[in-house]
Protein backbone atom coordinates (compact mmCIF):
# COMPACT_ATOMS: atom_id res chain seq x y z
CA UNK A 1 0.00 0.00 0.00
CA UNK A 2 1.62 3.43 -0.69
CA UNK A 3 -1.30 5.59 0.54
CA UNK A 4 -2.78 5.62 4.57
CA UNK A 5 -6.06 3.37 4.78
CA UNK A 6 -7.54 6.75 5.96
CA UNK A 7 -8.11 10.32 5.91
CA UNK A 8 -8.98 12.51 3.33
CA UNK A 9 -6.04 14.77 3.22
CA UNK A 10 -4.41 12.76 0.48
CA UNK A 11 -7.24 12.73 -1.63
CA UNK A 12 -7.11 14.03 -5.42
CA UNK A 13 -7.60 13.64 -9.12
CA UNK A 14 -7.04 15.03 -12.47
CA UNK A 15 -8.43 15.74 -16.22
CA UNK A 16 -9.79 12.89 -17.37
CA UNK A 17 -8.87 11.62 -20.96
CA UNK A 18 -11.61 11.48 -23.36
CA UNK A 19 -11.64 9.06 -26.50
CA UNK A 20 -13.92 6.19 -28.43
CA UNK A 21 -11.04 3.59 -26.86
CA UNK A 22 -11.29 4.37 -23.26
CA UNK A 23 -15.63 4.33 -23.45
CA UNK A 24 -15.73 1.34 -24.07
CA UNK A 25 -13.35 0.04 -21.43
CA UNK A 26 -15.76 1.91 -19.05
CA UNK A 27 -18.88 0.21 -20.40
CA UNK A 28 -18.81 -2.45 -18.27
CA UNK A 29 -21.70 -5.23 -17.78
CA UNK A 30 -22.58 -5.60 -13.85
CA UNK A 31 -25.92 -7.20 -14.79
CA UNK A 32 -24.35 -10.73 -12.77
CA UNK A 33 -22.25 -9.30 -10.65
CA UNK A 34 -23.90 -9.49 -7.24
CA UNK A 35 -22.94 -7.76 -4.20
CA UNK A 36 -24.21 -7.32 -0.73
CA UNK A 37 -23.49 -4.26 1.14
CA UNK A 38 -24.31 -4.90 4.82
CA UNK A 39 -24.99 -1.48 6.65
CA UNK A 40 -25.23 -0.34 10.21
CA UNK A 41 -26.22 2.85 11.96
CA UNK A 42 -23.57 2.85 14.63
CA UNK A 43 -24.36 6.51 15.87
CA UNK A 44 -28.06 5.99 16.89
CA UNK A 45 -27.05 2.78 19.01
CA UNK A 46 -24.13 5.59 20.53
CA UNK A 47 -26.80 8.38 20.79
CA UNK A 48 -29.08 5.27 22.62
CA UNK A 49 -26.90 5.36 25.24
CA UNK A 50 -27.89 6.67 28.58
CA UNK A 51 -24.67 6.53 31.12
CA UNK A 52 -20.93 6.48 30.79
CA UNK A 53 -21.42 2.77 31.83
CA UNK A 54 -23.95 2.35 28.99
CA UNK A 55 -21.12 4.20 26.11
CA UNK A 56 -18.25 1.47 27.88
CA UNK A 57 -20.58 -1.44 26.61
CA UNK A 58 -21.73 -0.11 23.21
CA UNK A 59 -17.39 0.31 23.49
CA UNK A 60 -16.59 -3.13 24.68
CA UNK A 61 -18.71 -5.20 22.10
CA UNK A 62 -17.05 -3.10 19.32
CA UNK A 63 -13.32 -3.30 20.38
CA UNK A 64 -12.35 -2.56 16.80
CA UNK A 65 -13.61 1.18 17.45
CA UNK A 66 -11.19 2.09 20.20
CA UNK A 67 -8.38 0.27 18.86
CA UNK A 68 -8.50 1.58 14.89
CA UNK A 69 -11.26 4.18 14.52
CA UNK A 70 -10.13 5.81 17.88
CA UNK A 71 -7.24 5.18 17.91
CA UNK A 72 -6.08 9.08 17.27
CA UNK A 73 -7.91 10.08 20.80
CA UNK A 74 -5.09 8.39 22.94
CA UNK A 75 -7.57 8.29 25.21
CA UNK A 76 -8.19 5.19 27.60
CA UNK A 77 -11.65 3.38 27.85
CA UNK A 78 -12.95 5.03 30.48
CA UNK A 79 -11.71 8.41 29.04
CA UNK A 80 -12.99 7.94 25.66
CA UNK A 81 -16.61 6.73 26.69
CA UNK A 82 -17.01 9.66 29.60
CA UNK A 83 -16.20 12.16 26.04
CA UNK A 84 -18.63 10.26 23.89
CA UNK A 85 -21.67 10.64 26.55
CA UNK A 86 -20.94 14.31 27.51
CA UNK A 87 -20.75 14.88 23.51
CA UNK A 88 -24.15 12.91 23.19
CA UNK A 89 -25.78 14.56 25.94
CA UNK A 90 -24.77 18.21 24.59
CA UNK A 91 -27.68 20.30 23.44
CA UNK A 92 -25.35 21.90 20.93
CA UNK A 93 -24.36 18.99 19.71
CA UNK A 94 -27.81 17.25 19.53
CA UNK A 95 -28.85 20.12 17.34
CA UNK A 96 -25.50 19.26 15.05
CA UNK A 97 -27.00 15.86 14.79
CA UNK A 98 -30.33 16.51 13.70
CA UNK A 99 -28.65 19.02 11.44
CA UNK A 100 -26.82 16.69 9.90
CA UNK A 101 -29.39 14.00 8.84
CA UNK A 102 -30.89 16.41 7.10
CA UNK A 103 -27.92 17.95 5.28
CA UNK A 104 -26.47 14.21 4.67
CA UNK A 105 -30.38 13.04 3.62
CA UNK A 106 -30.90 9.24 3.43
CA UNK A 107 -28.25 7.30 3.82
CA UNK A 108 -29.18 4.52 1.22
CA UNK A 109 -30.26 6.72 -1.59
CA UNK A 110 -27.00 9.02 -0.93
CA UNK A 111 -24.10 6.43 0.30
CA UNK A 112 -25.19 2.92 0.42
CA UNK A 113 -26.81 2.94 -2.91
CA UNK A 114 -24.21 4.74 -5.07
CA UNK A 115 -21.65 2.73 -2.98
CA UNK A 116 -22.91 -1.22 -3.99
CA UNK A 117 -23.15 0.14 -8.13
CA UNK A 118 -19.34 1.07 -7.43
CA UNK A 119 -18.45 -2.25 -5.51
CA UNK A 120 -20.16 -3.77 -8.17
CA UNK A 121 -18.01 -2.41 -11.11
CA UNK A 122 -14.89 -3.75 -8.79
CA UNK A 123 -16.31 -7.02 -8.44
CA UNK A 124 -16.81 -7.30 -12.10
CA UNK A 125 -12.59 -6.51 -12.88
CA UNK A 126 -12.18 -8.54 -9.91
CA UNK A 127 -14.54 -11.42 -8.86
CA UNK A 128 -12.95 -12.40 -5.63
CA UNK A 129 -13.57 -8.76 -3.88
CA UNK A 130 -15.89 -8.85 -1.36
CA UNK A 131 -17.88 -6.05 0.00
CA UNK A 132 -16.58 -4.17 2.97
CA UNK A 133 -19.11 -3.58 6.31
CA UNK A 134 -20.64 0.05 5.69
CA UNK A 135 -21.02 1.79 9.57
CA UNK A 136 -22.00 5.26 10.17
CA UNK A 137 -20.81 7.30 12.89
CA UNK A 138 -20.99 11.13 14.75
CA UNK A 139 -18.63 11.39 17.69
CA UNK A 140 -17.76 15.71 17.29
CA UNK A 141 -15.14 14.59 15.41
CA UNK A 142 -13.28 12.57 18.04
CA UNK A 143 -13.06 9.75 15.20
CA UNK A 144 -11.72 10.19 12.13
CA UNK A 145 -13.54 10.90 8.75
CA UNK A 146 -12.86 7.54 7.12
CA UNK A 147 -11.64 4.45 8.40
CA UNK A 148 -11.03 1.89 5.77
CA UNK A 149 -9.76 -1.83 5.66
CA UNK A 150 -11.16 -4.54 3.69
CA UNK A 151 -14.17 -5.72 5.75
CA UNK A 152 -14.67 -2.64 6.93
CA UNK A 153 -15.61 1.04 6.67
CA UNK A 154 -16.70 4.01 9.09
CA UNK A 155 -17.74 6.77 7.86
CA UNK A 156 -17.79 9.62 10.42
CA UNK A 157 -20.76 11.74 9.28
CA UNK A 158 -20.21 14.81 11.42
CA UNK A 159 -17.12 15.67 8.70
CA UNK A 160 -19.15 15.73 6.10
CA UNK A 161 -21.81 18.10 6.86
CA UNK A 162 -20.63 20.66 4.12
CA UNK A 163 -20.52 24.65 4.51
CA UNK A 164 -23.94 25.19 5.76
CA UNK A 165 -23.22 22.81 8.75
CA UNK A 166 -22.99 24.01 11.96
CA UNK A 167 -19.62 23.20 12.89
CA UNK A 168 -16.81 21.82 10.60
CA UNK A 169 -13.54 19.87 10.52
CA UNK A 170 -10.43 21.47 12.44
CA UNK A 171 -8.37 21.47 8.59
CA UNK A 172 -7.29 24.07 6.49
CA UNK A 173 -9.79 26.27 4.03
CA UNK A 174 -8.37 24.57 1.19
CA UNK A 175 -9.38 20.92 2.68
CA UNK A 176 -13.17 21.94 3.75
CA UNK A 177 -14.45 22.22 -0.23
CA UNK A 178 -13.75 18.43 -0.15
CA UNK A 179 -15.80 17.67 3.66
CA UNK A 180 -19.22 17.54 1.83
CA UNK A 181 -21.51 14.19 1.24
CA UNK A 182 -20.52 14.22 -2.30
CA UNK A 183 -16.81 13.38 -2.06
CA UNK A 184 -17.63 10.21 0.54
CA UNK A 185 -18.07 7.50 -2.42
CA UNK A 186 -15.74 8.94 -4.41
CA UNK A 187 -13.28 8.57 -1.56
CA UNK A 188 -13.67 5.46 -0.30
CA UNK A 189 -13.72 4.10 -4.11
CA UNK A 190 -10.09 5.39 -4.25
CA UNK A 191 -8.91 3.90 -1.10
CA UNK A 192 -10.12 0.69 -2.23
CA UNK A 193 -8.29 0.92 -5.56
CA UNK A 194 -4.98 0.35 -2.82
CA UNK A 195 -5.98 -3.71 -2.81
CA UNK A 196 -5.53 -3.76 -6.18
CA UNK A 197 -2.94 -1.26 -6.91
CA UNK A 198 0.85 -2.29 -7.43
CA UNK A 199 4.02 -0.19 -6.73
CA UNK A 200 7.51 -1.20 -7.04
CA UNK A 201 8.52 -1.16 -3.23
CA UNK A 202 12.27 -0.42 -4.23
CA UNK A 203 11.37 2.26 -6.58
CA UNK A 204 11.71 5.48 -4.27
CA UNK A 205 11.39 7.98 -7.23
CA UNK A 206 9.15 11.10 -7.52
CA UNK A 207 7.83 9.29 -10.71
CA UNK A 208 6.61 5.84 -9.39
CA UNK A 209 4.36 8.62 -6.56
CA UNK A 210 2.89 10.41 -9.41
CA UNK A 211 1.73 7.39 -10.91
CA UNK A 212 0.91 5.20 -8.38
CA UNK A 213 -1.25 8.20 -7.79
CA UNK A 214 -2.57 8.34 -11.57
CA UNK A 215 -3.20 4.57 -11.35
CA UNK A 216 -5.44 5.15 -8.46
CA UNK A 217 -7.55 8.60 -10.09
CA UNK A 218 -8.25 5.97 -13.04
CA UNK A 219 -9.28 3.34 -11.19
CA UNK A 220 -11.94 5.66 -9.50
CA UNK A 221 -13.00 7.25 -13.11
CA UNK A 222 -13.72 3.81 -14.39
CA UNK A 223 -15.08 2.44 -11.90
CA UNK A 224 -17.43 5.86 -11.35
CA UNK A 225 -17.45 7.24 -15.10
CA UNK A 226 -20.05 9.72 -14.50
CA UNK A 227 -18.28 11.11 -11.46
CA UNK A 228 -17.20 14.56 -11.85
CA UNK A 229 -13.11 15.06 -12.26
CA UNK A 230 -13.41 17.53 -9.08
CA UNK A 231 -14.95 14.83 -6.95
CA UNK A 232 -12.30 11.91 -7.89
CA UNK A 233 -9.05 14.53 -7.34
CA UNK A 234 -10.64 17.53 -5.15
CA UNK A 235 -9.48 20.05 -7.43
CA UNK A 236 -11.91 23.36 -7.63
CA UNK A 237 -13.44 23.48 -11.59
CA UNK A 238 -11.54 26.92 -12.05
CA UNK A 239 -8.11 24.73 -10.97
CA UNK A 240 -8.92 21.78 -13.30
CA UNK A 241 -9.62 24.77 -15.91
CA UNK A 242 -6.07 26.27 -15.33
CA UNK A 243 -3.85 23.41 -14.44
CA UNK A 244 -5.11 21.23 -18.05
CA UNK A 245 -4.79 24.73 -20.25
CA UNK A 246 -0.91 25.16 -18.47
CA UNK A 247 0.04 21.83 -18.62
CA UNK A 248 3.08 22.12 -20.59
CA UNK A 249 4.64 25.00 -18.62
CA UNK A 250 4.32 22.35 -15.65
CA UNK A 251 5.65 19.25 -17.65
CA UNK A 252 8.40 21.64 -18.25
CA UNK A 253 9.14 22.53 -15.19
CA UNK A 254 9.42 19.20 -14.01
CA UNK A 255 11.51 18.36 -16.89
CA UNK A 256 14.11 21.30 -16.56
CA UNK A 257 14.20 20.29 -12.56
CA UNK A 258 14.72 16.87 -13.12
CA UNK A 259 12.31 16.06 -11.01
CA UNK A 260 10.62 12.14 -12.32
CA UNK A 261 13.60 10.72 -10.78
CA UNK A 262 14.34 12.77 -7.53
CA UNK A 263 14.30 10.47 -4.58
CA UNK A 264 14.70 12.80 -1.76
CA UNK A 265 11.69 12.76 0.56
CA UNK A 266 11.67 16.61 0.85
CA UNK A 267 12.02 17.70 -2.35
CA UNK A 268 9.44 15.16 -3.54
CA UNK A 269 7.00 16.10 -0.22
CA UNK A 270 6.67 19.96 -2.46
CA UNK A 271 4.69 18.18 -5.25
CA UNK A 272 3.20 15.17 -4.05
CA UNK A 273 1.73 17.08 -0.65
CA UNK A 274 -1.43 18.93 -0.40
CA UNK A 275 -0.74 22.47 -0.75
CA UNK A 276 -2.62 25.68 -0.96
CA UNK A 277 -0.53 26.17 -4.20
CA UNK A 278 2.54 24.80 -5.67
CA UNK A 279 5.06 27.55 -4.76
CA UNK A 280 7.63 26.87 -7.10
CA UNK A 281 6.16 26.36 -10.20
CA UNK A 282 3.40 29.61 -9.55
CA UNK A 283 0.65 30.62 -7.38
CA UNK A 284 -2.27 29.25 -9.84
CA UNK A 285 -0.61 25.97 -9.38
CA UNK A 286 -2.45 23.98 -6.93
CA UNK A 287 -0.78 21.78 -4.66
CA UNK A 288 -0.13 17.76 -5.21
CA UNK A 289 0.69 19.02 -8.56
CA UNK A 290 2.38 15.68 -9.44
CA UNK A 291 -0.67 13.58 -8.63
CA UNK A 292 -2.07 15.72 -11.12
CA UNK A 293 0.42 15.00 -13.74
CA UNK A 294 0.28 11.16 -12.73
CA UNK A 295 -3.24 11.02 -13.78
CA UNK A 296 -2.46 13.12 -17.03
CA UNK A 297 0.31 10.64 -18.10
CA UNK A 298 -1.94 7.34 -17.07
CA UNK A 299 -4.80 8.67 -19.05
CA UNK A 300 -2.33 8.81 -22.18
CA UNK A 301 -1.11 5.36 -21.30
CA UNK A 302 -4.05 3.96 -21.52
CA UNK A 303 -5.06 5.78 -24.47
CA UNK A 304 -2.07 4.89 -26.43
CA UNK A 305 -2.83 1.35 -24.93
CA UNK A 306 -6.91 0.62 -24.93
CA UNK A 307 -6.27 -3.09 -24.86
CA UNK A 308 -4.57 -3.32 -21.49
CA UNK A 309 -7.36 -3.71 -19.11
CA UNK A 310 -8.44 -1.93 -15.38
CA UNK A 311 -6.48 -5.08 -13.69
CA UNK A 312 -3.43 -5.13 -15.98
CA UNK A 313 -2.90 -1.24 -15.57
CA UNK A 314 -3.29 -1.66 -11.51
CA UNK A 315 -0.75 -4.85 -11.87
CA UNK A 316 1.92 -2.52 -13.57
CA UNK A 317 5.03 -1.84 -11.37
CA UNK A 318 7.04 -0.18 -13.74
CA UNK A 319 6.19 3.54 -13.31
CA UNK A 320 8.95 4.53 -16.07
CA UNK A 321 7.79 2.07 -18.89
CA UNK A 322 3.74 3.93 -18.33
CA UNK A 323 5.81 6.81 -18.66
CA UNK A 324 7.46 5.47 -22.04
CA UNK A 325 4.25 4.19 -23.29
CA UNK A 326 2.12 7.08 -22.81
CA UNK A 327 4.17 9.21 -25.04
CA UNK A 328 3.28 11.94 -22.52
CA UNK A 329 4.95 15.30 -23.27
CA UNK A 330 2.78 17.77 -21.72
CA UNK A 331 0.60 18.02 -24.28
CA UNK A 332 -3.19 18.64 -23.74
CA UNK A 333 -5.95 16.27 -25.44
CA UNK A 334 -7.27 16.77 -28.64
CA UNK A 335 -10.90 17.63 -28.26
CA UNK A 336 -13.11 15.31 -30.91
C-alpha cells in the first residue's frame, strides 16, 4: 500500500482523458455481478446510550472502534466513553445531529446505494472482492472521517456536513471544499483501488508517486465514469480549468528540474503534498501538482494502450515504462 487506509487529506484527481477507446473500457456489464453491502447505523445505538457505563458497553462489544477508529484520541476506555456521553448529551451537539441528517439526507439513496453500483463495477474486474461492512458514525469529530480496511468502513458523518453545517472539521480552508456528502463514495472508491494497486517497493522515485497516484484517479474514473473530475481529485473546476490549459509549462518545469527521478523525501513532499498552491512552479498551481500529472500521463497510457485492461494497468510496477508508453509530453488532449 503506498497511501494511509484513511483520511482525506491525500485525496485528489485530475483531467480525465476522453476518447472512443477508453468508453468502451468503461462500459462495463454488472448485470451478474452481485454484491451485498451490509450497513449499520452505529451513531443511533451511541446516541441510545444513557450513562458512561452504557457508552463502555456499546465500546466493549465493538473493540475494533477504540483500537482503529479511535485510535487518534489516545484516550483510555474510560476516558474515551465519559467524552462520547458528555458529547451525546450536549444540546449543541444534539442540534448538530439533527442538522446533519438532514444535510447528509438518506443514507441509502445518498451512500449505500451509489456505494454497492461502485463495488459492483470492482467485483466485475475482480470477482474475488468482497464487499466491505458500511457503519455510520458522529462522535464531534473525536473519530476520524474515514476508516477503511477490507471488511470494513466508518464513515464519520459529522465531517461531512458541508458549509452550511454548523460546525466543521479542524483542517485548512483549502481541505473543507472536499468535507461535503458528495466526495464520501468517491473517496472510499479510491482507497479501495490500494488492494488492487501495485508499486515497485524499491522504486523510491518522484515518478513511481505520481503514478501510483494516476493509477489510483483511473481506477476511481472507471469504476465511477459519471463522477465529476473535481470529486475523484478535489481540485476546484476553475483549478482543473487552469492546471489542463498550463500543462506544458508544468511538464516543463518538471523536466528542466529533473524532477521524475528525484528520490529525496523533501524535495518530492513539495509536489506530491497537499498544498494551498505549488510555490515553485506559480501561485495558480495547486498543490499535489504531481498527482495531477500522474493522472495526465496514465490517461495517455491507456489511451495509447486501450487493450490493457483496469487489472493489468493496476498490476503494472514499472512507473517509467507507463511513462514510455504514454508518449506523454505535456501536451493537452485533442478535443473530438
Amino acid at each position: 500500500m503506498f497511501l494511509p487506509r484513511f483520511a482525506l487529506f491525500c485525496f485528489l484527481i485530475s483531467v480525465s482523458f476522453v476518447s472512443c477507446n477508453k468508453d468502451k473500457r468503461l462500459e462495463s456489464d454488472t448485470s451478474e455481478a452481485v454484491v451485498n453491502v451490509q450497513s449499520e447505523n452505529l451513531d443511533q445505538a451511541l446516541f441510545a446510550c444513557k450513562s458512561v457505563k452504557d457508552v463502555e458497553n456499546f465500546l466493549d462489544a465493538r473493540p475494533y472502534l477504540a483500537k482503529e477508529y479511535f485510535a487518534s484520541s489516545q484516550m483510555d476506555p474510560r476516558q474515551l466513553a465519559t467524552r462520547l456521553f458528555n458529547i451525546s448529551q450536549n444540546p449543541d451537539f444534539q442540534a448538530f445531529r439533527s442538522q446533519l441528517d438532514s444535510l447528509i439526507g438518506d443514507r441509502k439513496h445518498n451512500i449505500l446505494d451509489p456505494l454497492a453500483e461502485a463495488f459492483k463495477q470492482i467485483k466485475y474486474h475482480y470477482p474475488a472482492f468482497e464487499a466491505p461492512k458500511v457503519q455510520f458514525l458522529v462522535t464531534g469529530f473525536t473519530g476520524t472521517d474515514l476508516y477503511i480496511t477490507d471488511s470494513r468502513i466508518i464513515i464519520g458523518l459529522d465531517y461531512f456536513g458541508g458549509p452550511s453545517a454548523m460546525y466543521r472539521p479542524d483542517v485548512f480552508d483549502y481541505q473543507l471544499r472536499r468535507y461535503q456528502k458528495e466526495y464520501i463514495v468517491p473517496s472510499i472508491v479510491f482507497f479501495e483501488s490500494n488492494r488492487f494497486n501495485k508499486i515497485d517497493p524499491t522504486d523510491k522515485t518522484l515518478l513511481a508517486d505520481m503514478i501510483g497516484y494516476g493509477k489510483g484517479y483511473a481506477f476511481v474514473k472507471q469504476i465511477m465514469p459519471t463522477a465529476e473530475d473535481s470529486l475523484v481529485i478535489g481540485y476546484s473546476a476553475d483549478n482543473l480549468r487552469r492546471t489542463d490549459a498550463s500543462q506544458q509549462q508544468i511538464w516543463a518545469y518538471f523536466i528542466a528540474g529533473k524532477l521524475l527521478y528525484e528520490s529525496a523525501e523533501m524535495k518530492k513532499k513539495k509536489f506530491i503534498e497537499e498544498r494551498p498552491f505549488t510555490t515553485e512552479i506559480g501561485q495558480k498551481v495547486p498543490g499535489a501538482i504531481a498527482r495531477w500529472v500522474g493522472w495526465r500521463i496514465v490517461n495517455r497510457f491507456r489511451a495509447e494502450n486501450p487493450g490493457v485492461t483496469l487489472s493489468e494497468l493496476m498490476g503494472m510496477e514499472n512507473a517509467a515504462q507507463i511513462l514510455q508508453e504514454s508518449g506523454y509530453n505535456g501536451e493537452p488532449d485533442e478535443v473530438e
